[in-house]
C-alpha atoms as a PDB file:
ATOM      1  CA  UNK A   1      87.227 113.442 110.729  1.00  0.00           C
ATOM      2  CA  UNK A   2      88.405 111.808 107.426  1.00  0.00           C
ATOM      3  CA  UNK A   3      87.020 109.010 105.927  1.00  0.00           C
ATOM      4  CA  UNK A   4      87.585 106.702 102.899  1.00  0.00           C
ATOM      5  CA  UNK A   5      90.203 104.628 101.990  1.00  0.00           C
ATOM      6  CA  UNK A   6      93.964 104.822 103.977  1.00  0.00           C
ATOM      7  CA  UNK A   7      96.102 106.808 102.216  1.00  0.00           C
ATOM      8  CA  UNK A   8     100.369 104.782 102.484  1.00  0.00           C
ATOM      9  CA  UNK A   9     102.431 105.480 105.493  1.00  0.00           C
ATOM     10  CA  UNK A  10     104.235 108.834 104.117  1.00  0.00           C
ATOM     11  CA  UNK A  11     107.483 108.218 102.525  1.00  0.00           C
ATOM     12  CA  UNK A  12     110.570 110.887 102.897  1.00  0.00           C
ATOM     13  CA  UNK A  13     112.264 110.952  99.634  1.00  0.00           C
ATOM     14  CA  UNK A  14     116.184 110.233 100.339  1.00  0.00           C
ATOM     15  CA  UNK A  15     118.229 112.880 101.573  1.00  0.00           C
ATOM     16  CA  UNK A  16     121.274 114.347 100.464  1.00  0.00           C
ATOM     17  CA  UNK A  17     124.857 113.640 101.202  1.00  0.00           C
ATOM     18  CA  UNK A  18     126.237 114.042 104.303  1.00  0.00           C
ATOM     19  CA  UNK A  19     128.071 117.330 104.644  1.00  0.00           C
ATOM     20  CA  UNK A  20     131.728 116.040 105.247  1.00  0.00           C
ATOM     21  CA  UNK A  21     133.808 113.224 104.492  1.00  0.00           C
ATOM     22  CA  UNK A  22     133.795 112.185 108.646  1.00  0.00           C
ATOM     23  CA  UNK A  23     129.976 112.367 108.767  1.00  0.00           C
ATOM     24  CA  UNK A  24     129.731 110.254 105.663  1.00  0.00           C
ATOM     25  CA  UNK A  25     131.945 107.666 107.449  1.00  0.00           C
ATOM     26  CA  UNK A  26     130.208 107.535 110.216  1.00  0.00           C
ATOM     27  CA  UNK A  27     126.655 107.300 109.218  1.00  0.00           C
ATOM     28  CA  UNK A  28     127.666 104.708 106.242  1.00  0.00           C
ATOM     29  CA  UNK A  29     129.052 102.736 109.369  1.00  0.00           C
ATOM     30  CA  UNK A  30     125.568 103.367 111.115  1.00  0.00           C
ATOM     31  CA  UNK A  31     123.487 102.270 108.130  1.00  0.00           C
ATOM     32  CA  UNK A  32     124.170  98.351 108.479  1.00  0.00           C
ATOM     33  CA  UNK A  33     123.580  95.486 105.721  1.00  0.00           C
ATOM     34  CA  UNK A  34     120.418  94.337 107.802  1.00  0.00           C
ATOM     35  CA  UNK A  35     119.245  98.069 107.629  1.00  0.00           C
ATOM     36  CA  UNK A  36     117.489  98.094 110.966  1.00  0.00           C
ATOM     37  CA  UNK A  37     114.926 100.497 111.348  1.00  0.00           C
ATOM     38  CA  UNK A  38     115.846 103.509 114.114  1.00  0.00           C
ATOM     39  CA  UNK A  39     113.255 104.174 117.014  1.00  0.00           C
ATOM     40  CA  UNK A  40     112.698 107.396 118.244  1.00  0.00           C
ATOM     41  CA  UNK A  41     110.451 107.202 121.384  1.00  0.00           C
ATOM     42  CA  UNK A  42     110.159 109.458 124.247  1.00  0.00           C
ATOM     43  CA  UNK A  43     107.890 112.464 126.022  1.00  0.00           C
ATOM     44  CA  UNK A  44     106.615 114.867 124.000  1.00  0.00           C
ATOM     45  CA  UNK A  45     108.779 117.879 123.387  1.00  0.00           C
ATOM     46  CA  UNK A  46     111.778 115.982 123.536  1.00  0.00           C
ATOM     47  CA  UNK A  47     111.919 116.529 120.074  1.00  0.00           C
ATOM     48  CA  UNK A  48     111.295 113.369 118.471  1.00  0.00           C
ATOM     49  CA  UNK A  49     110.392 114.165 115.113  1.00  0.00           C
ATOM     50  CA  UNK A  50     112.822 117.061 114.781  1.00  0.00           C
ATOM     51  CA  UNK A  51     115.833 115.143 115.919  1.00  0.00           C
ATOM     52  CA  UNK A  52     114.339 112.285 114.036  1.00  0.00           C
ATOM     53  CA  UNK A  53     114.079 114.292 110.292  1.00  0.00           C
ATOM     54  CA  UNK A  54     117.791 115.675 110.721  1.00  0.00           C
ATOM     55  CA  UNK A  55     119.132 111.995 111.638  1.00  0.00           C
ATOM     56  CA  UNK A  56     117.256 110.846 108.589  1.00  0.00           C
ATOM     57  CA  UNK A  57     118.591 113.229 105.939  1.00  0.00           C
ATOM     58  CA  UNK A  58     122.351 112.733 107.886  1.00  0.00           C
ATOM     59  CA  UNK A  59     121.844 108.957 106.839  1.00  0.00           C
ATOM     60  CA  UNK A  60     119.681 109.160 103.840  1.00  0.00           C
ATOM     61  CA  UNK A  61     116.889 107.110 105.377  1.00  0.00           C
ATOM     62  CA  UNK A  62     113.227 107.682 104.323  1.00  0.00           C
ATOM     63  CA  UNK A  63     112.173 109.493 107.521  1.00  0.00           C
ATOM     64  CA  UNK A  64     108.327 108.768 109.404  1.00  0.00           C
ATOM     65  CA  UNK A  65     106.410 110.306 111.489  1.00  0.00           C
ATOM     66  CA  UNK A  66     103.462 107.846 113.356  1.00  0.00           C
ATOM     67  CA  UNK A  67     101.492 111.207 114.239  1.00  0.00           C
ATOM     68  CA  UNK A  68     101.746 112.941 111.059  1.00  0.00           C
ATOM     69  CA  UNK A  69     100.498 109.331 109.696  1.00  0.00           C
ATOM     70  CA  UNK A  70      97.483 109.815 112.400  1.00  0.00           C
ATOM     71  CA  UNK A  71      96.871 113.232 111.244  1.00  0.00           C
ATOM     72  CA  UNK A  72      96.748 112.375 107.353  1.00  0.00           C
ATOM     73  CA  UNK A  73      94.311 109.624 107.989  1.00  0.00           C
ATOM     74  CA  UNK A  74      92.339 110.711 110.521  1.00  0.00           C
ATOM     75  CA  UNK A  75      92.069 114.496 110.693  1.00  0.00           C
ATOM     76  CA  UNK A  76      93.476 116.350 114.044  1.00  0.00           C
ATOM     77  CA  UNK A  77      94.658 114.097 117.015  1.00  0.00           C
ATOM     78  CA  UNK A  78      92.596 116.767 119.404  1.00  0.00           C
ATOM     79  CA  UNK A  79      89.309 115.622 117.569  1.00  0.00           C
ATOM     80  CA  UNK A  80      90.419 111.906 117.444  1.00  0.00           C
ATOM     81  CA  UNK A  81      90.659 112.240 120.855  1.00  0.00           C
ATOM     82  CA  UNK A  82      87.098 113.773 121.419  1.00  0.00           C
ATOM     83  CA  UNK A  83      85.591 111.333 118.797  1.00  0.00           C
ATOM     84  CA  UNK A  84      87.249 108.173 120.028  1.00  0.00           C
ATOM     85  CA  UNK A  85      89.160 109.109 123.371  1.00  0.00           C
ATOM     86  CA  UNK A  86      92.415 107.936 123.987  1.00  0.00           C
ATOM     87  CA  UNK A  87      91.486 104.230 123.913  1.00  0.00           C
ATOM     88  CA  UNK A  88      90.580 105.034 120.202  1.00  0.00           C
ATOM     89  CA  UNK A  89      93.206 106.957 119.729  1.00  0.00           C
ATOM     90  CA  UNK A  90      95.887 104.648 121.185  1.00  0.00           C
ATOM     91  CA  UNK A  91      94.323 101.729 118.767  1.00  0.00           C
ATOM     92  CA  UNK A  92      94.953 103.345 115.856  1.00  0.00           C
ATOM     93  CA  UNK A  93      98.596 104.359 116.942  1.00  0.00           C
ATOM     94  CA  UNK A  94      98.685 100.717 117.407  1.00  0.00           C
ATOM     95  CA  UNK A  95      98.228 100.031 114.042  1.00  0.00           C
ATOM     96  CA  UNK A  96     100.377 102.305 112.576  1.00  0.00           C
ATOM     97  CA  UNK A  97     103.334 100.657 114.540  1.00  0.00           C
ATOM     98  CA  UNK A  98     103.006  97.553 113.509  1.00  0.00           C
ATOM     99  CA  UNK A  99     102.455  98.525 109.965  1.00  0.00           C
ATOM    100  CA  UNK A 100     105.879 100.430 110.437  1.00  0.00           C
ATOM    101  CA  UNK A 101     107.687  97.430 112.576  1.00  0.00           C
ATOM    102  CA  UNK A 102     107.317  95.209 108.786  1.00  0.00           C
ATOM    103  CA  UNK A 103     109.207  97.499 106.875  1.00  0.00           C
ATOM    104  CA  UNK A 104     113.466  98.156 106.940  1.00  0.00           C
ATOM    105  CA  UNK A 105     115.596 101.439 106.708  1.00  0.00           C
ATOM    106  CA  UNK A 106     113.335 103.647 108.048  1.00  0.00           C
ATOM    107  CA  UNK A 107     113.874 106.377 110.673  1.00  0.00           C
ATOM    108  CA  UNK A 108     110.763 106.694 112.718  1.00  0.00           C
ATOM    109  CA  UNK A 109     109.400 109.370 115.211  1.00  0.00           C
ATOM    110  CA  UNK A 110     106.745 108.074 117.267  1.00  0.00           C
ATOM    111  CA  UNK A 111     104.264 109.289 119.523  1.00  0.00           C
ATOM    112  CA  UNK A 112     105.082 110.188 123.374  1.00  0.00           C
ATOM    113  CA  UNK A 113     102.920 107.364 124.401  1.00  0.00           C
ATOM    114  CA  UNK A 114     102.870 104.523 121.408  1.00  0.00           C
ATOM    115  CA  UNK A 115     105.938 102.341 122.862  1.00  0.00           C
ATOM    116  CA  UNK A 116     104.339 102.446 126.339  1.00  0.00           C
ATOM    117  CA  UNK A 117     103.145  98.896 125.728  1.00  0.00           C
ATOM    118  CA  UNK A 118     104.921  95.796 125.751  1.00  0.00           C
ATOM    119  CA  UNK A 119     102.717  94.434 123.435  1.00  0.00           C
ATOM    120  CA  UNK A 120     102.765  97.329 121.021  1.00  0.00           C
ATOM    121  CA  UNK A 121     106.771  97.759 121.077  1.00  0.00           C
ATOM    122  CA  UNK A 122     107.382  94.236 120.444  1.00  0.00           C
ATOM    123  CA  UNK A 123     107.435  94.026 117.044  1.00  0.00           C
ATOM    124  CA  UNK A 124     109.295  97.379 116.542  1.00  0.00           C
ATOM    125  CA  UNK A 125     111.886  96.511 119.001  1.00  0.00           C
ATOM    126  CA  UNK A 126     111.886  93.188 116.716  1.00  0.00           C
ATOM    127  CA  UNK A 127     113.137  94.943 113.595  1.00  0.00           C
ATOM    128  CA  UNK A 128     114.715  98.129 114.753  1.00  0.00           C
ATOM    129  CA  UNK A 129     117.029  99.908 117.413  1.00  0.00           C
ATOM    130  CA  UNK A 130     115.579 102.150 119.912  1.00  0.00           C
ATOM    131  CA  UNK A 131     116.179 105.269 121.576  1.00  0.00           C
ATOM    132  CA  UNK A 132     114.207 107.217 123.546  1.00  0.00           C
ATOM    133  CA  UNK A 133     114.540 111.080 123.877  1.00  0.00           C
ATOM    134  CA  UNK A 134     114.683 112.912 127.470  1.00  0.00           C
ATOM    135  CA  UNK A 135     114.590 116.144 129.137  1.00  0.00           C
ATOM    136  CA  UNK A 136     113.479 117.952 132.404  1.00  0.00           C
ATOM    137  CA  UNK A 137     110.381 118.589 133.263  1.00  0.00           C
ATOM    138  CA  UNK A 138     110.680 122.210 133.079  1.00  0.00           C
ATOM    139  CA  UNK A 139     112.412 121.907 129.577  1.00  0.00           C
ATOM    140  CA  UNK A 140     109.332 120.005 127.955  1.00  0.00           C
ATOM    141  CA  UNK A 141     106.990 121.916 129.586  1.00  0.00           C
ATOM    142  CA  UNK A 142     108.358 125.090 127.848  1.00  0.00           C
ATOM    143  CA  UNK A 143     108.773 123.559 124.753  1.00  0.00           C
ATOM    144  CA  UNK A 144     105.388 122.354 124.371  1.00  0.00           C
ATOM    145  CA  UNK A 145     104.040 125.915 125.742  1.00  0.00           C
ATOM    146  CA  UNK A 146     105.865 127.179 123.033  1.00  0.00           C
ATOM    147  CA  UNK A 147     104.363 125.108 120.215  1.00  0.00           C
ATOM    148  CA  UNK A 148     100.822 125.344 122.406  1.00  0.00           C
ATOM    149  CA  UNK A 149      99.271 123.509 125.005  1.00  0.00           C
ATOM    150  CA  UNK A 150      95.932 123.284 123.588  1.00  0.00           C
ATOM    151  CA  UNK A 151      97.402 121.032 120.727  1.00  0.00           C
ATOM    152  CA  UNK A 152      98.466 118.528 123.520  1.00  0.00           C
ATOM    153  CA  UNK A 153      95.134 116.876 125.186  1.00  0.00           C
ATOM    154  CA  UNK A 154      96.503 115.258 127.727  1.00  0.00           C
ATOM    155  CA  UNK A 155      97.513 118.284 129.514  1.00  0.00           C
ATOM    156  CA  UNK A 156      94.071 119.744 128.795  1.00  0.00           C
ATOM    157  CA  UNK A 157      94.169 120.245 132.812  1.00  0.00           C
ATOM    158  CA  UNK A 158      93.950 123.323 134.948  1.00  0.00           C
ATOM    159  CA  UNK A 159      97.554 123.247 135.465  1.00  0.00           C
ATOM    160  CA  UNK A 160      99.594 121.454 132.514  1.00  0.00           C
ATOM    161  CA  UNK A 161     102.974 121.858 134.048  1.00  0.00           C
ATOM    162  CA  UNK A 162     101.645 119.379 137.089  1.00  0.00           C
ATOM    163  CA  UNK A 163      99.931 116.838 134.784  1.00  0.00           C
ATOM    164  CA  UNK A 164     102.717 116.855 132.309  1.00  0.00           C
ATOM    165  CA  UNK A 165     104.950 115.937 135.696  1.00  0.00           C
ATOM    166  CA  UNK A 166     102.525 113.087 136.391  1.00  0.00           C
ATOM    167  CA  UNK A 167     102.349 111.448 133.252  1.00  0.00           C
ATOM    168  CA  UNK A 168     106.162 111.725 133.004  1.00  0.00           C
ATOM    169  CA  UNK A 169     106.367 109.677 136.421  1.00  0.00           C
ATOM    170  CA  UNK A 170     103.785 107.686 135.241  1.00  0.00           C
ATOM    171  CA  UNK A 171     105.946 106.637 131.626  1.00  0.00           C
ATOM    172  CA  UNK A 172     109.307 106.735 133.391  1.00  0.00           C
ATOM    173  CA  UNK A 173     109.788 102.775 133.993  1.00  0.00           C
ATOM    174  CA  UNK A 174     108.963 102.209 130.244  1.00  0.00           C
ATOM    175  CA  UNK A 175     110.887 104.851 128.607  1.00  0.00           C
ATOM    176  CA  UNK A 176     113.908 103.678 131.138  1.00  0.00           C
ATOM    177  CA  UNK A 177     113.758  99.988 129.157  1.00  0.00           C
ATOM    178  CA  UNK A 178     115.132 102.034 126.042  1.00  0.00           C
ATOM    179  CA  UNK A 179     118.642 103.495 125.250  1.00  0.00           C
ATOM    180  CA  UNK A 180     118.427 107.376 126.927  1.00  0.00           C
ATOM    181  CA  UNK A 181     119.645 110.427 124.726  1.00  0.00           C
ATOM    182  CA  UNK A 182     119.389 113.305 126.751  1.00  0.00           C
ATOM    183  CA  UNK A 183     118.243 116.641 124.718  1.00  0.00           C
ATOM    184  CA  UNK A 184     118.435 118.965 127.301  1.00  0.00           C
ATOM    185  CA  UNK A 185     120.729 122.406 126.236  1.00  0.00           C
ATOM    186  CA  UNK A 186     121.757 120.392 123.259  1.00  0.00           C
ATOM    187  CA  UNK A 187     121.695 121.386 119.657  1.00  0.00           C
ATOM    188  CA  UNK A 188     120.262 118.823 117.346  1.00  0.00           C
ATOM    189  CA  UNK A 189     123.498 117.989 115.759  1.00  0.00           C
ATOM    190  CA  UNK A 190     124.826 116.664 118.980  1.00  0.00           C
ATOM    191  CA  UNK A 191     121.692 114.450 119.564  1.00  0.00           C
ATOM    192  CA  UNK A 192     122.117 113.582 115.999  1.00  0.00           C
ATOM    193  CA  UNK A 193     125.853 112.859 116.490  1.00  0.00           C
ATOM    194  CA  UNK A 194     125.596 110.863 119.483  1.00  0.00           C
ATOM    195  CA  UNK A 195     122.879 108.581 118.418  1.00  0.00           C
ATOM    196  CA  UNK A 196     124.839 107.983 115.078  1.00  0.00           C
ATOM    197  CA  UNK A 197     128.010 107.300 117.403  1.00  0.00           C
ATOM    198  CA  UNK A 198     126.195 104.597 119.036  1.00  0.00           C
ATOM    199  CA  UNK A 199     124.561 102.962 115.679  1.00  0.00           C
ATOM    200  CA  UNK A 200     128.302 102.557 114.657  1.00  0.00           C
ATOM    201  CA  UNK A 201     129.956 101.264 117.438  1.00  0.00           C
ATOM    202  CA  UNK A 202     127.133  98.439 118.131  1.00  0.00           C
END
């Protein structure tokens, strides 16, 4: 566990251009005067945080990441969650959202389970737009097998695939309060696209 003083919510230095003239127009419609954050919520392994750094350098936005901003400050979320449990854990994801919800122009990626409560989405569905990410069962659990399971604690079960189904059914009334981008046998361009699409036609 780390200790001493908070290091600042991580930064993403500006990307670069968009690569043609029509993705330039579109994301410069997308990037408004009020310069809204954009809310990237969903499951995990719906690919939050990679979807979320393309769509950042696409509109030049700094780009964060709440459980990188866990991880910097306070060491591995698998031994926050033995050291605190996930009432500890879920407190300090607390705070990192609101810190996040004062500032403008940001892209964030959140955790799977951060925007689960009212109380906690509040402010960031105060000062930003929201989507949040989707897929099949099957498709997150073989994503997250991929990356591996024993970096995900809440499926530290005897059988993953059946816990990750229950928590899903367990989030699905939240998550459905927030726009739905499907990610399923999608590239992340297309997510990227579509989410832009709907930033400029708003």
């Amino acid at each position: 566990m780390q200790s001493g003083t908070e290091p600042d919510l991580p930064q993403a230095n500006i990307a670069p251009q968009a690569n043609t003239a029509s993705e330039a127009n579109t994301a410069s419609e997308a990037n408004t005067a009020s310069e809204a954050n954009i809310v990237l919520t969903g499951f995990m392994g719906t690919g939050k945080s990679t979807v979320g750094r393309r769509l950042a350098e696409v509109l030049r936005r700094p780009f964060v990441d709440t459980d990188a901003v866990l991880v910097e400050r306070w060491g591995p979320i698998s031994e926050l969650f033995v050291h605190e449990g996930e009432a500890g854990f879920r407190r300090r994801e607390a705070d990192i959202v609101a810190e996040l919800a004062e500032q403008h122009g940001l892209v964030i990626a959140t955790g799977g389970g951060s925007l689960i409560d009212e109380t906690v989405s509040a402010p960031m569905e105060a000062t930003g737009r929201v989507f949040c990410l989707t897929a099949e069962v099957n498709t997150i659990f073989d994503r997250v097998r991929s990356d591996g399971l024993t970096t995900r604690p809440l499926l530290a079960d005897p059988d993953p695939q059946r816990r990750l189904a229950e928590l899903l059914a367990e989030r699905h009334g939240r998550y459905a309060a927030f726009e739905q981008v499907a990610t399923d046998d999608r590239t992340v361009d297309e997510i990227v696209g579509e989410i832009i699409e709907r930033l400029a036609i708003s």
